[in-house]
Protein backbone atom coordinates (compact mmCIF):
# COMPACT_ATOMS: atom_id res chain seq x y z
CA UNK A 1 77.42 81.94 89.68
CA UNK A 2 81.09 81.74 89.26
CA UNK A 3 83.34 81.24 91.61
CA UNK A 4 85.21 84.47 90.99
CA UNK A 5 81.65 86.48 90.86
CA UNK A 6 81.21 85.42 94.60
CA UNK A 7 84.35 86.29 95.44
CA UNK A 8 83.97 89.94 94.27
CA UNK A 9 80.49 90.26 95.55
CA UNK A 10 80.99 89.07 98.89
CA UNK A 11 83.91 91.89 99.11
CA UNK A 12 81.69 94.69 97.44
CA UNK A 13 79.01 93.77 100.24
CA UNK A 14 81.75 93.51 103.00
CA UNK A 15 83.00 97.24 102.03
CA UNK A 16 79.46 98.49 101.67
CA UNK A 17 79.00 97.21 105.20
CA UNK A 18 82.30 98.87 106.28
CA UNK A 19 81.36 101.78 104.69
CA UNK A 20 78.19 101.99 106.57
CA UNK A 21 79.63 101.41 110.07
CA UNK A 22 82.84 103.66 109.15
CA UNK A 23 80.50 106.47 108.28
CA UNK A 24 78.54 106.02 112.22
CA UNK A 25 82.20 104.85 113.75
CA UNK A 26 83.30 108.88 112.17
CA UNK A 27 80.47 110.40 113.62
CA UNK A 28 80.97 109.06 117.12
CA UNK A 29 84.63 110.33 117.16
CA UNK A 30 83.96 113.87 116.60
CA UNK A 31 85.94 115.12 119.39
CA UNK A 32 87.19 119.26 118.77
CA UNK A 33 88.94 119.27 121.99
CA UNK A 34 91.09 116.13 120.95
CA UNK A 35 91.82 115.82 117.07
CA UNK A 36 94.48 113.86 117.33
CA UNK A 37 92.63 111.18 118.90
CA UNK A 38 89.61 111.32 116.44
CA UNK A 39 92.34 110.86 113.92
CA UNK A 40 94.08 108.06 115.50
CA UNK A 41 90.75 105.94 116.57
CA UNK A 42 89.41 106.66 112.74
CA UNK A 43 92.70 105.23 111.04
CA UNK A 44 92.63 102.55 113.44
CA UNK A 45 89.65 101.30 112.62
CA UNK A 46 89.74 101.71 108.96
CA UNK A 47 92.83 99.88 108.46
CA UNK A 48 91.77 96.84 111.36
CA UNK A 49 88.64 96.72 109.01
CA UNK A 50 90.54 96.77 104.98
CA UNK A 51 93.90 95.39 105.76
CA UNK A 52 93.35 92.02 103.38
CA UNK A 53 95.73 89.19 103.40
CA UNK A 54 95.49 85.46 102.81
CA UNK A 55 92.85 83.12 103.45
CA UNK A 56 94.63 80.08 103.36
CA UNK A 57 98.45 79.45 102.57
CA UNK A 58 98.41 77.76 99.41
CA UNK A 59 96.13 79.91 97.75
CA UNK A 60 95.90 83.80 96.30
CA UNK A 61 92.42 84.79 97.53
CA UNK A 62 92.30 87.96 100.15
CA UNK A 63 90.00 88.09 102.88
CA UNK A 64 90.31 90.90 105.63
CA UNK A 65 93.21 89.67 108.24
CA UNK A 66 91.11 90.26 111.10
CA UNK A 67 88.77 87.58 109.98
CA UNK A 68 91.75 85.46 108.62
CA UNK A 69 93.29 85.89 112.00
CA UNK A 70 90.03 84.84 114.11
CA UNK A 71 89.67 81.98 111.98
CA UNK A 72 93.28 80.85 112.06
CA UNK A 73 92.72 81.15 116.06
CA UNK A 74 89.97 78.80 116.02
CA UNK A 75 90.92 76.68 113.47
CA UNK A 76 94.31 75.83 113.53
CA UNK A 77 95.22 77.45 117.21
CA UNK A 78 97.19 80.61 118.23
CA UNK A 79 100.52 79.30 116.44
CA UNK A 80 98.72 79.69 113.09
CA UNK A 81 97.99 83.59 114.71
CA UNK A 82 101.31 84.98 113.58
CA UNK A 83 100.44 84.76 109.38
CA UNK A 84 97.80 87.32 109.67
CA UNK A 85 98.34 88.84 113.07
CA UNK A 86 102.36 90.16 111.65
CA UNK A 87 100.53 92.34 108.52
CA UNK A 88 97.50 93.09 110.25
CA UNK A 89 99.86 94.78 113.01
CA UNK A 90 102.34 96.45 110.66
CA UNK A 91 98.96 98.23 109.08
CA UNK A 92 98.09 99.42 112.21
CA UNK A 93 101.65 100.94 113.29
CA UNK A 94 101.04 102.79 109.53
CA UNK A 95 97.99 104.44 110.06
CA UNK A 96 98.35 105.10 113.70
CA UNK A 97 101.89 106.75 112.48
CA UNK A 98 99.79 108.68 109.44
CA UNK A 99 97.02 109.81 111.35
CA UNK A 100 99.95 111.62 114.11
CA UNK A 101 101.96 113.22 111.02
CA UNK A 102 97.89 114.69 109.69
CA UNK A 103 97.68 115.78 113.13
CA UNK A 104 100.95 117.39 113.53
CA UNK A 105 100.74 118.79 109.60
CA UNK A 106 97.32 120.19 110.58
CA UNK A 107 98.56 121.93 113.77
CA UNK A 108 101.55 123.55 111.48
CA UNK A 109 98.79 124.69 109.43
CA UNK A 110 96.39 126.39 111.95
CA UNK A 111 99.60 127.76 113.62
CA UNK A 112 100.90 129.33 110.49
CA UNK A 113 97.01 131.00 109.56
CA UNK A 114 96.88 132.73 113.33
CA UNK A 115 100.04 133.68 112.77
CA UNK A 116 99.19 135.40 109.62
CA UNK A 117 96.21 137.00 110.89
């Protein structure tokens, strides 16, 4: 197999697997008396578990910066931490600051129908 082939397939079975584990993750944070904490853990984890970035400096191929960042750790030590750990944490200010603007755009919403009613 090519190169490239493995490449692709390895991330088709890494989604797949987030998929899978996103899908039980969503069902364990089904929490009516909190939604804005449902939303927040969900978008959390989605974005610690897709945000991609750079495997190694020199080259173009993506890996997901968690992984990047745990291997940097152990390879290189925690000064190498900063060239995934500065995109990985800028994703997660995005979709914690996402998931509060669907919670506050869904509270305008229910608001507005009882309102109407």
């Amino acid at each position: 197999m090519d190169a490239e082939t493995n490449y692709w397939l390895i991330w088709l079975i890494y989604c797949l697997a987030c998929g899978a584990f996103y899908w039980v993750f969503w069902k364990m944070t089904r929490m009516p008396r909190s939604p804005w904490l449902s939303y927040s853990l969900r978008a959390f984890m989605l974005s610690l578990m897709l945000t991609p970035w750079y495997a190694n400096i020199e080259g173009s191929t993506l890996a997901p910066a968690l992984m990047v960042l745990a291997l940097d750790i152990i390879t290189i030590g925690t000064g190498a931490a900063a060239r995934a750990l500065v995109p990985l944490l800028f994703s997660l200010l995005l979709a914690e600051a996402l998931a509060t603007g669907y919670y506050f755009l869904q509270r305008k919403s229910k608001k507005t129908v009882k309102t109407e009613s």
